[in-house]
Protein backbone atom coordinates (compact mmCIF):
# COMPACT_ATOMS: atom_id res chain seq x y z
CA UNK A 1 -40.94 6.82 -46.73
CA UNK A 2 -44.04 5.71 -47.80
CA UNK A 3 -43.62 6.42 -51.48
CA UNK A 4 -41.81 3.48 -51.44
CA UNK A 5 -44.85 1.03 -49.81
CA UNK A 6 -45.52 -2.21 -51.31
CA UNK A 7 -48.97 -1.88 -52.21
CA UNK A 8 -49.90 -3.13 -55.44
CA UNK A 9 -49.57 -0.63 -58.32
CA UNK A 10 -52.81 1.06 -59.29
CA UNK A 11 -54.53 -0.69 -62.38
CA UNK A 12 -51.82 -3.74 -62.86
CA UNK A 13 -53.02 -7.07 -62.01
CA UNK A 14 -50.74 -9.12 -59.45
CA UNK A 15 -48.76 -11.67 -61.78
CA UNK A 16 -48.23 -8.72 -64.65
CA UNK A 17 -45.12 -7.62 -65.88
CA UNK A 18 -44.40 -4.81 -63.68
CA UNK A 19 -45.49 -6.45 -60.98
CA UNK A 20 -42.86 -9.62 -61.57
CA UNK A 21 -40.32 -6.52 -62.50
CA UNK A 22 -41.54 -5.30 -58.46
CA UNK A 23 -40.72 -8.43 -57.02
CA UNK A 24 -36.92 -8.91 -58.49
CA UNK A 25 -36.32 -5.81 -57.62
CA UNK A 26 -37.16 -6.15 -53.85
CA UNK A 27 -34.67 -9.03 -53.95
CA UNK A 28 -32.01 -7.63 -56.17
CA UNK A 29 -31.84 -3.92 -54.91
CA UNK A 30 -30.97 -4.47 -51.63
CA UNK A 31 -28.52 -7.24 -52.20
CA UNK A 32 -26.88 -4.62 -55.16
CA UNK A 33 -26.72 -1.77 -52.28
CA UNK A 34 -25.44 -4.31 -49.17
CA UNK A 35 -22.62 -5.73 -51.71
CA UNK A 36 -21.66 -1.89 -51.84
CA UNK A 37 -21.00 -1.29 -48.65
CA UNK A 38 -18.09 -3.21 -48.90
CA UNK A 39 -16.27 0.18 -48.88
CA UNK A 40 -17.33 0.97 -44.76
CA UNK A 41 -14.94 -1.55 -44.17
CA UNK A 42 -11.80 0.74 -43.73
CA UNK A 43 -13.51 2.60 -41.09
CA UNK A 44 -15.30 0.03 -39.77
CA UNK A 45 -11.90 -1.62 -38.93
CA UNK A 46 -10.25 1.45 -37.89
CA UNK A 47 -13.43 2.29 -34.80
CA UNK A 48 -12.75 -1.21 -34.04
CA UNK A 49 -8.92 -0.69 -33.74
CA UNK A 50 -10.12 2.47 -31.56
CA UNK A 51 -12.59 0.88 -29.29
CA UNK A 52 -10.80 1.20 -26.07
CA UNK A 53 -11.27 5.05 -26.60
CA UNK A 54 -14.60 7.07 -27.19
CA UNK A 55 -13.86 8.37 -30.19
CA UNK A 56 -13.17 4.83 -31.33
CA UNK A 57 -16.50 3.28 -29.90
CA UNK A 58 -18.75 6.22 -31.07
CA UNK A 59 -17.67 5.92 -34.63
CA UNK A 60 -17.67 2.39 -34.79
CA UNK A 61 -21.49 2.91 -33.49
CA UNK A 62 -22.28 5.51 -36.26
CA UNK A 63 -20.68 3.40 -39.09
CA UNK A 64 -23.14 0.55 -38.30
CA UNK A 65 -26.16 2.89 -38.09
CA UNK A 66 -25.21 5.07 -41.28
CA UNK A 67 -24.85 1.90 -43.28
CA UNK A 68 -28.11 0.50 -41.47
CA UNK A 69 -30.24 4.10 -42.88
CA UNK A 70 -27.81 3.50 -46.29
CA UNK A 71 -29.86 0.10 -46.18
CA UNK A 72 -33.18 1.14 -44.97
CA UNK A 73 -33.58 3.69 -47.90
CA UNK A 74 -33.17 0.45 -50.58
CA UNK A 75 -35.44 -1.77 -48.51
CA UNK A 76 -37.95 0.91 -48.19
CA UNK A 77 -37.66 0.96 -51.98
CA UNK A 78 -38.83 -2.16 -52.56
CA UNK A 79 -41.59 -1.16 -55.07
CA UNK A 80 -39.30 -0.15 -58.74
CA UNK A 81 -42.11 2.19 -59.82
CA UNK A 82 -41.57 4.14 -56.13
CA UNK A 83 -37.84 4.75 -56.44
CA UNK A 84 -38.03 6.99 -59.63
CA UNK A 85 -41.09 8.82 -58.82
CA UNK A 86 -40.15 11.91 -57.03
CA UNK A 87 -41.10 11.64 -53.48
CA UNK A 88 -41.92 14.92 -51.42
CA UNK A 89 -39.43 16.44 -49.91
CA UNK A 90 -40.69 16.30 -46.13
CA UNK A 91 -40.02 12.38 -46.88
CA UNK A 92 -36.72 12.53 -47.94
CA UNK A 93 -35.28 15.36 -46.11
CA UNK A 94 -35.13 13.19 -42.76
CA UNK A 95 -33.65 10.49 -44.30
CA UNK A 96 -30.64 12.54 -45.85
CA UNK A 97 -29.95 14.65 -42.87
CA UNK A 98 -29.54 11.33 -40.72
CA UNK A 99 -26.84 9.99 -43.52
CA UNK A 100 -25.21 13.65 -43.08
CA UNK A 101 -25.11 13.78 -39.88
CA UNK A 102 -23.88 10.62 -39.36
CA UNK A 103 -21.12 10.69 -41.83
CA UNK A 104 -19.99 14.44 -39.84
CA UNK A 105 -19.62 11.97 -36.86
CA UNK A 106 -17.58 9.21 -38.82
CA UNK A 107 -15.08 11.85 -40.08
CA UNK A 108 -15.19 13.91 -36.58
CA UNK A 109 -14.10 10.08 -35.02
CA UNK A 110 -12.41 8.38 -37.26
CA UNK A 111 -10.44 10.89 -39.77
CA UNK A 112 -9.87 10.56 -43.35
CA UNK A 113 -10.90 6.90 -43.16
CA UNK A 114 -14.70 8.25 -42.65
CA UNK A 115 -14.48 10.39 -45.76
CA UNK A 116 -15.61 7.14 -47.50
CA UNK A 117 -19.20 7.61 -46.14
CA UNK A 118 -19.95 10.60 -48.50
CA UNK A 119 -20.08 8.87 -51.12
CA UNK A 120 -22.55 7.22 -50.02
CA UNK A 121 -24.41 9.90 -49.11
CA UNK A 122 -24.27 11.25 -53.01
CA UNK A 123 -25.27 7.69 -54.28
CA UNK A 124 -28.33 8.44 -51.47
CA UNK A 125 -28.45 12.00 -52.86
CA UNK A 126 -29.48 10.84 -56.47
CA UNK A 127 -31.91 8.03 -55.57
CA UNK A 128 -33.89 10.00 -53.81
CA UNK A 129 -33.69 13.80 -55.31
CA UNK A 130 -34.94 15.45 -58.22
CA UNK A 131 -32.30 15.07 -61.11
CA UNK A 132 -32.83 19.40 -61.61
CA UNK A 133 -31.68 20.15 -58.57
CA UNK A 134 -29.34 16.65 -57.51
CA UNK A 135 -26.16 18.28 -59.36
CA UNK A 136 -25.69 21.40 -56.69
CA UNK A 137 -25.30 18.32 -53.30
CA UNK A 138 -23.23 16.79 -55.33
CA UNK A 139 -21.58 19.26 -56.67
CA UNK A 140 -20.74 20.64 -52.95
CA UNK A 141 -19.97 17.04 -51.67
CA UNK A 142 -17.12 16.78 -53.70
CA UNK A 143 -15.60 19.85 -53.89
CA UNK A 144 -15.84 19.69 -49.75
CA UNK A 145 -13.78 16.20 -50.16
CA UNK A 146 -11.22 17.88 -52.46
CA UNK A 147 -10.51 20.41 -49.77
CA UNK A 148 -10.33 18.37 -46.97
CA UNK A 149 -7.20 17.21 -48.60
CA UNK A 150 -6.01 20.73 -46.66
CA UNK A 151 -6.44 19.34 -43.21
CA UNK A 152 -2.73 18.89 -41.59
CA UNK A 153 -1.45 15.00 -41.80
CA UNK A 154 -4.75 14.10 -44.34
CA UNK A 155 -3.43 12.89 -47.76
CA UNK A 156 -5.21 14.32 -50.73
CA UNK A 157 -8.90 13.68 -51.25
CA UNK A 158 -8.87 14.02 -55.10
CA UNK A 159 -9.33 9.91 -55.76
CA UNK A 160 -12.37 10.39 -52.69
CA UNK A 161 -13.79 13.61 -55.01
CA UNK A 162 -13.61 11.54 -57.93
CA UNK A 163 -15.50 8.54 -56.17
CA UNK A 164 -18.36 10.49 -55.13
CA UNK A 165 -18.50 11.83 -58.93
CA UNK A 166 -18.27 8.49 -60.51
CA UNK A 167 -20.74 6.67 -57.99
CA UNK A 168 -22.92 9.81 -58.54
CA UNK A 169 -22.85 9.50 -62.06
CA UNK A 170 -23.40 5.62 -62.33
CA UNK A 171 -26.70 5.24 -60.38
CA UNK A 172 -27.91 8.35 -62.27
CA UNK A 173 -27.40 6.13 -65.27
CA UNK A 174 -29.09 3.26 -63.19
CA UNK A 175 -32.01 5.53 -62.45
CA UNK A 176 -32.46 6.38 -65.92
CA UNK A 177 -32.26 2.69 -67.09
CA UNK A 178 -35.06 2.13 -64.71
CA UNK A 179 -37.31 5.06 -65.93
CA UNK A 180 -36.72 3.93 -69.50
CA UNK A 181 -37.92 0.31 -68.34
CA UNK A 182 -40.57 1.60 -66.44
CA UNK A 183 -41.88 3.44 -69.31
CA UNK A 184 -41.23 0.46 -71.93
CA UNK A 185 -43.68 -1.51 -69.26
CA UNK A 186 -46.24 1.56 -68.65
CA UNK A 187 -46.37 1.61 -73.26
CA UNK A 188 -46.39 -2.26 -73.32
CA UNK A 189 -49.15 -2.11 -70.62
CA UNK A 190 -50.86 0.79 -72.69
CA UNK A 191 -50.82 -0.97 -75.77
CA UNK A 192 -52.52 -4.26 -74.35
CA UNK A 193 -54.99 -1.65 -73.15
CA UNK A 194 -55.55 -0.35 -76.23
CA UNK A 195 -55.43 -3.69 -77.97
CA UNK A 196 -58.44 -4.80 -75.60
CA UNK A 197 -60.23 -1.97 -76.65
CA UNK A 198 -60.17 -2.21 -79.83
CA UNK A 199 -61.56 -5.40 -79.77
CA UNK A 200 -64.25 -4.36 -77.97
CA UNK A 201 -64.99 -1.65 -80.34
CA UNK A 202 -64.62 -4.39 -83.30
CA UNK A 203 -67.26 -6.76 -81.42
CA UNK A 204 -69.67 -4.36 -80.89
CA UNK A 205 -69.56 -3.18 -84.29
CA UNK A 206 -70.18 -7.05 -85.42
CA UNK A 207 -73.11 -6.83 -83.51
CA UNK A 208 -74.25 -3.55 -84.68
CA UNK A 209 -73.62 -4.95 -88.19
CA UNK A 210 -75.38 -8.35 -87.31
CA UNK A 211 -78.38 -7.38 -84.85
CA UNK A 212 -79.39 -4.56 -86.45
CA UNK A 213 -80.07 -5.63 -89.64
CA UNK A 214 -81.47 -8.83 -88.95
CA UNK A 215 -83.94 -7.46 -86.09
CA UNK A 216 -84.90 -4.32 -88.23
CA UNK A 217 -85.98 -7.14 -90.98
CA UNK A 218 -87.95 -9.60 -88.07
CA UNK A 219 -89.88 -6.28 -86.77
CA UNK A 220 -90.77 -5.44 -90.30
CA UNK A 221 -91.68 -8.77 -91.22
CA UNK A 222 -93.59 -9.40 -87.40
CA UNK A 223 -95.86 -6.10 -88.45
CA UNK A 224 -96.49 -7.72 -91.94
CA UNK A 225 -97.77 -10.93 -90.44
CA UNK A 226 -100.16 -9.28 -87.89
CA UNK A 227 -101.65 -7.20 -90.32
CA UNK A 228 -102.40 -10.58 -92.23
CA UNK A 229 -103.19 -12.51 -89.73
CA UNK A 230 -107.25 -11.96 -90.46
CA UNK A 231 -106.79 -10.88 -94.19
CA UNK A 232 -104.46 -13.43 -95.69
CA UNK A 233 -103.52 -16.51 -93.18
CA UNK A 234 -101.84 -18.46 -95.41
CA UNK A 235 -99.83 -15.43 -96.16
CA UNK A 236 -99.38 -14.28 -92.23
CA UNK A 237 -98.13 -18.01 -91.48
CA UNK A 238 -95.51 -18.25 -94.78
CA UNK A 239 -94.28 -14.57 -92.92
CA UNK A 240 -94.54 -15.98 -89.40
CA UNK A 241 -91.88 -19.57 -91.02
CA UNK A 242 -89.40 -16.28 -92.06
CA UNK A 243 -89.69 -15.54 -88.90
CA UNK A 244 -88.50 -17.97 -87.79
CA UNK A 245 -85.71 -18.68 -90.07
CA UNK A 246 -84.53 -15.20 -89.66
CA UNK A 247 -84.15 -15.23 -85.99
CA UNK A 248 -82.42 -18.60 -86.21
CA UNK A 249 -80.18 -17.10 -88.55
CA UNK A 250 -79.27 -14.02 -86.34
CA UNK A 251 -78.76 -16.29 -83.65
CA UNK A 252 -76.42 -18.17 -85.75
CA UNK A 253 -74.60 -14.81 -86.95
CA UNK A 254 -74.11 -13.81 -83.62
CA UNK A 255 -72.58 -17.27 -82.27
CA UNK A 256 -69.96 -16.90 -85.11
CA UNK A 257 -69.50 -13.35 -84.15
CA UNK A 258 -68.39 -14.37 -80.55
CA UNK A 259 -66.40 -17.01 -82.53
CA UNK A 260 -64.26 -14.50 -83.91
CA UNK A 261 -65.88 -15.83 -86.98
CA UNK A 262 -67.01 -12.89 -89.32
CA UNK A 263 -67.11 -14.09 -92.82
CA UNK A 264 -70.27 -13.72 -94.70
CA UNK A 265 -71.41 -14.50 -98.69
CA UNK A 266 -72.15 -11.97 -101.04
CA UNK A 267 -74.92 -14.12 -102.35
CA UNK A 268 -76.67 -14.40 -99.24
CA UNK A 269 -76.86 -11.12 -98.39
CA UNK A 270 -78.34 -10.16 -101.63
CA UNK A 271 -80.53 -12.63 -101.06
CA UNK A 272 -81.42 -11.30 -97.78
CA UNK A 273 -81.93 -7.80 -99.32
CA UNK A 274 -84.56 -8.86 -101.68
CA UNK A 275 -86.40 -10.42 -98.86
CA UNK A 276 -86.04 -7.55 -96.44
CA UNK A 277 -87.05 -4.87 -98.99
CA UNK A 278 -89.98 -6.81 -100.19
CA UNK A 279 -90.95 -6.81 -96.82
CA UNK A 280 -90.62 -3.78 -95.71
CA UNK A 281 -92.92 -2.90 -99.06
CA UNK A 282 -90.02 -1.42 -101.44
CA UNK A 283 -89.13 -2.83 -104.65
CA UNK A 284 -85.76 -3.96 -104.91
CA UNK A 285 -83.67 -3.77 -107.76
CA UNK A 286 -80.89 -6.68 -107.15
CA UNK A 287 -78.08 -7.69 -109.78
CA UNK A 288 -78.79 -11.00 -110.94
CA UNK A 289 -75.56 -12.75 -109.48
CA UNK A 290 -72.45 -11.49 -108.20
CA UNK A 291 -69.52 -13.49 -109.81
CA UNK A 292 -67.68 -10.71 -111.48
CA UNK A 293 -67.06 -9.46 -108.02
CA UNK A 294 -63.72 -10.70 -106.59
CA UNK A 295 -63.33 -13.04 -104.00
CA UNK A 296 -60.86 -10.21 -101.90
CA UNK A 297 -63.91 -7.62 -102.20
CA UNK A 298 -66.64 -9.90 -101.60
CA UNK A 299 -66.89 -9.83 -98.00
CA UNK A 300 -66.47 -5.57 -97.86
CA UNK A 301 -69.59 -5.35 -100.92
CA UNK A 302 -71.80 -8.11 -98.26
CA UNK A 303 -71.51 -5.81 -95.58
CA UNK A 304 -71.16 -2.52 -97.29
CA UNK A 305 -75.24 -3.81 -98.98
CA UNK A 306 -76.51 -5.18 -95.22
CA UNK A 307 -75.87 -1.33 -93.91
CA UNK A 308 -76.80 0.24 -96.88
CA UNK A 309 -80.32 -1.80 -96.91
CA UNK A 310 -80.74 -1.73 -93.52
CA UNK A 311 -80.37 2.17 -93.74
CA UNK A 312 -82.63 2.04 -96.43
CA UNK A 313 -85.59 0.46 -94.50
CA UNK A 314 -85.35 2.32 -91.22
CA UNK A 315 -84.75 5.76 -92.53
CA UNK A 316 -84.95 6.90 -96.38
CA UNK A 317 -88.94 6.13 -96.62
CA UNK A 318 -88.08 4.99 -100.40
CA UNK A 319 -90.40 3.30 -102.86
CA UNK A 320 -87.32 1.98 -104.43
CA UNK A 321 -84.29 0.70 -103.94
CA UNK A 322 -81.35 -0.85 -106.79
CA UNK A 323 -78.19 -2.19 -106.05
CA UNK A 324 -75.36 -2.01 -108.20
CA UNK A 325 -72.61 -4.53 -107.91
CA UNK A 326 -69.23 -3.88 -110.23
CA UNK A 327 -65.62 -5.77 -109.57
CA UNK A 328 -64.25 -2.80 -107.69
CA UNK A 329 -67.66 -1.11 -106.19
CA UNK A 330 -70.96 -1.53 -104.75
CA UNK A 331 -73.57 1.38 -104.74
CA UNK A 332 -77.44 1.05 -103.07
CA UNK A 333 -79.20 4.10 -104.40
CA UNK A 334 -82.96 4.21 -103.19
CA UNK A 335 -85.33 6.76 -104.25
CA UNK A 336 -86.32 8.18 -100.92
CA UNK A 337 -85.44 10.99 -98.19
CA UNK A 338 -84.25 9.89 -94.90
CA UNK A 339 -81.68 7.55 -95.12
CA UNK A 340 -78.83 10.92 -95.61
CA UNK A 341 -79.49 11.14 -91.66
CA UNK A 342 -77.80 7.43 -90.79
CA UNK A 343 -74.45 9.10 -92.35
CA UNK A 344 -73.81 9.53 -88.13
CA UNK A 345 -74.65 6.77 -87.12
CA UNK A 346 -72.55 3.99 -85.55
CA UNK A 347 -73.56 1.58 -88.98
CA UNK A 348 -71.59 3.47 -91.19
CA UNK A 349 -68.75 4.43 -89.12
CA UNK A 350 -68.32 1.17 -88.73
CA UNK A 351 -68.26 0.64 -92.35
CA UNK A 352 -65.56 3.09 -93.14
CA UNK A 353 -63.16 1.40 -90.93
CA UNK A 354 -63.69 -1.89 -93.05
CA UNK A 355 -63.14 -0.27 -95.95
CA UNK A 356 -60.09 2.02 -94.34
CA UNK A 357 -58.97 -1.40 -93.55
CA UNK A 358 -59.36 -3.03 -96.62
CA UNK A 359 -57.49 0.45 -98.76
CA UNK A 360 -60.96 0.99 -99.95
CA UNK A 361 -63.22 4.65 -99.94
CA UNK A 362 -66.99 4.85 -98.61
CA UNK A 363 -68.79 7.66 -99.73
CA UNK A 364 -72.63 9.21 -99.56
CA UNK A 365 -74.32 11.47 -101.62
CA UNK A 366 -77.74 12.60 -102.17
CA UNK A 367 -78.91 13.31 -105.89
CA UNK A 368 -82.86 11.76 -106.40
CA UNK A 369 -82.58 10.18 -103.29
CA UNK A 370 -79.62 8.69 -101.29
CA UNK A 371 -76.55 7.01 -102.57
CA UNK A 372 -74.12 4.73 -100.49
CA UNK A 373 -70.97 4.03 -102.88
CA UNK A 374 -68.55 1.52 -101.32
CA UNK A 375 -65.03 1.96 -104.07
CA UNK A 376 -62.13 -0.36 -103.39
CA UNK A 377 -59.15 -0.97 -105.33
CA UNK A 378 -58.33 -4.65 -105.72
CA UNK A 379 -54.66 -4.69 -105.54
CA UNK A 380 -54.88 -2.74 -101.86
CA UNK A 381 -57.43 -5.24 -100.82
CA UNK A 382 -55.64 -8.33 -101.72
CA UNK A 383 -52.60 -7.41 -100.10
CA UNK A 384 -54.65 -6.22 -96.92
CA UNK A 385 -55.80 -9.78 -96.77
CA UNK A 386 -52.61 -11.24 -97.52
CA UNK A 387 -50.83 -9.62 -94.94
C-alpha cells in the first residue's frame, strides 16, 4: 500500500506541525487498532479449544493471520495525511479480499464465534474506501450477519449486525475528525505561507519606496556634477558632497528597512524634495513647514510626497512642481506630461495599500498637468495605528 509510505510530505519541513501530527500517529494508530482486537479473543480461544482437529488448527491459523493483515493495514498507515486520501483501488482491493477471505474461513471453522471478524472487516472497509460508495459493503455486511442468525443451532446475529454498524459508524466519525485536522493544519500551513509572502511583498515595496527615490535623485545629481565639472568646480564638488550624503543616507534607509524599521519625518522628506527637484532642474513649490499635519498622517503624507516626486522627476518632464500639505491630505501637482504613465507602476500600488491600510483614498488625475492626491480621514488612521 504505498499510499501509506513514510516519506516526508511534499512542501512541509521535518519538525512542522503535520509532520509532529505524522509521528504520534504512527505510535498511536496502531496501538488504538491492536487494543481492538481484543474482540478475536472468543475465537481465538475456541480454535485453540479445537486444535486436536483440523478445523480447530486451521482457524486458529486464520485468526492470527486476519488480525496480522487487520494490523498491517494501520502500520502501513503510518503517515495521517495517507489514511484519508483515497488510495486506488488496485491497492486496496488485495488487502480487503485477504480480510474476506479469511474471515469466510474463521466462520467456515469456527461457527458463530468467527462472525466477530466482520466487523472488522467493515472498520477495514471505511479506512480504506471512498465514503460514496463505503455504505453499500457495509450495508451488505450486516444484513449478511442478521441472517446468519437463520443457520440451525446459531443464536441471533442482531447484537453482531449492530456491531458492525456502530464500529462502522465510529471510525467514519474518526476519519472525518482526521480530515477536519488535516485541513485545520493544510489552512494553518497556508496561512504562514501567505503570511511569508506578504512580507516579502511589504519588503520589497520598502525598497521600491527607498531605492528608487534616493538613486533616481544620486543619478540626477551625478549628471549635474559632470556637466560642471569644467564649467563650475566649486559647484560640481558642493554636488559631488550630496552625493555623498545621499548615498549614505539610502544606505542608512535601507539598513532600517531590513530592521523592520520604516518610520520616516515629514520634514525630511520635504526637505529632500526641494533638493531633488532643484536638481533635477524643476522649481519646487514646498509648504513652508508641516505642523498642522497630524502626527497619525505624517508618515502616509512622507511617503505619499517621496513617490509623488520621484514620479515627478523620472516621468512628467515638468517645469514645475508644488506640494500641498493640509491636516487630512497631501497633493503634488506638477505642470508637466508624463508622470500619468507611473499610475501602473509598482510605486503607486504600493502606495494605495498604505493608504488602504491606514482607511485613507489615493487618487490621480490629470488637469494642467498631473495630480497625485493622497485623502485620509484622521479618525480611521488613528485607530489603524492604535490597533
Amino acid at each position: 500500500m504505498s499510499y501509506m509510505n513514510t516519506s516526508q510530505e511534499p512542501g512541509l519541513a521535518p519538525g512542522s506541525e503535520p509532520a509532529r501530527g505524522s509521528a504520534r500517529w504512527a505510535i498511536l494508530g496502531p496501538g488504538f487498532a491492536f487494543f481492538w482486537l481484543f474482540f478475536l479473543l472468543n475465537p481465538l480461544h475456541a480454535g485453540w479449544l479445537a486444535r486436536d482437529t483440523p478445523e480447530g488448527v486451521l482457524g486458529f491459523a486464520a485468526t492470527i493471520v486476519f488480525a496480522a493483515v487487520y494490523m498491517l493495514i494501520w502500520m502501513r498507515a503510518r503517515r495521517l495525511f495517507r489514511v484519508v486520501q483515497q488510495p486506488p483501488p488496485q491497492l486496496v482491493a488485495p488487502y480487503l479480499a485477504a480480510l474476506g477471505v479469511l474471515a469466510s474461513v474463521m466462520i467456515g471453522t469456527l461457527g458463530e464465534v468467527g462472525m466477530a471478524s466482520l466487523v472488522y472487516l467493515a472498520v477495514a472497509c471505511v479506512m480504506t474506501l471512498p465514503p460514496r460508495i463505503v455504505l453499500v459493503p457495509i450495508v451488505c455486511i450486516a444484513v449478511g450477519v442478521a441472517c446468519t442468525g437463520l443457520v440451525p443451532g446459531w443464536g441471533s446475529q442482531i447484537g453482531t449486525a449492530f456491531g458492525v454498524c456502530a464500529a462502522s459508524a465510529a471510525m467514519f466519525g474518526v476519519r472525518s475528525v482526521i480530515q477536519r485536522n488535516i485541513a485545520l493544519l493544510s489552512a494553518q500551513h497556508e496561512n504562514t505561507r501567505l503570511a511569508l509572502a506578504d512580507e516579502r511583498n511589504r519588503f520589497a515595496r520598502d525598497l521600491h519606496d527607498i531605492l528608487g527615490h534616493s538613486l533616481t535623485v544620486i543619478t540626477v545629481k551625478a549628471e549635474l556634477a559632470q556637466r560642471l565639472v569644467d564649467t563650475a568646480p566649486e559647484r560640481a564638488k558642493a554636488e559631488l558632497a550630496d552625493l555623498e550624503r545621499l548615498s549614505r543616507d539610502a544606505l542608512a534607509d535601507v539598513r532600517r528597512a531590513v530592521e523592520g524599521y520604516r518610520e520616516l519625518t515629514l520634514p525630511g522628506e520635504l526637505a529632500r524634495a526641494r533638493a531633488a527637484l532643484e536638481a533635477a532642474g524643476i522649481e519646487p513649490v514646498l509648504p513652508q513647514s508641516a505642523d498642522e499635519v497630524p502626527s497619525g498622517l505624517r508618515e502616509l503624507f512622507a511617503w505619499t510626497i517621496r513617490e509623488g516626486v520621484t514620479n515627478v522627476i523620472r516621468h512628467s518632464g515638468a517645469l514645475r512642481c508644488e506640494i500641498t500639505l493640509t491636516p487630512t491630505s497631501v497633493t503634488v501637482h506638477d505642470d508637466g506630461h508624463g508622470a500619468g504613465d507611473a499610475r501602473a507602476g509598482s510605486g503607486l500600488a504600493g502606495l494605495r495599500e498604505r493608504a488602504e491600510a491606514m482607511g485613507a483614498v489615493l487618487t490621480t488625475r490629470t488637469s494642467s498637468g498631473f495630480d497625485l492626491v493622497m485623502t485620509a480621514d484622521l479618525a480611521a488612521a488613528e485607530r489603524k495605528v492604535s490597533s
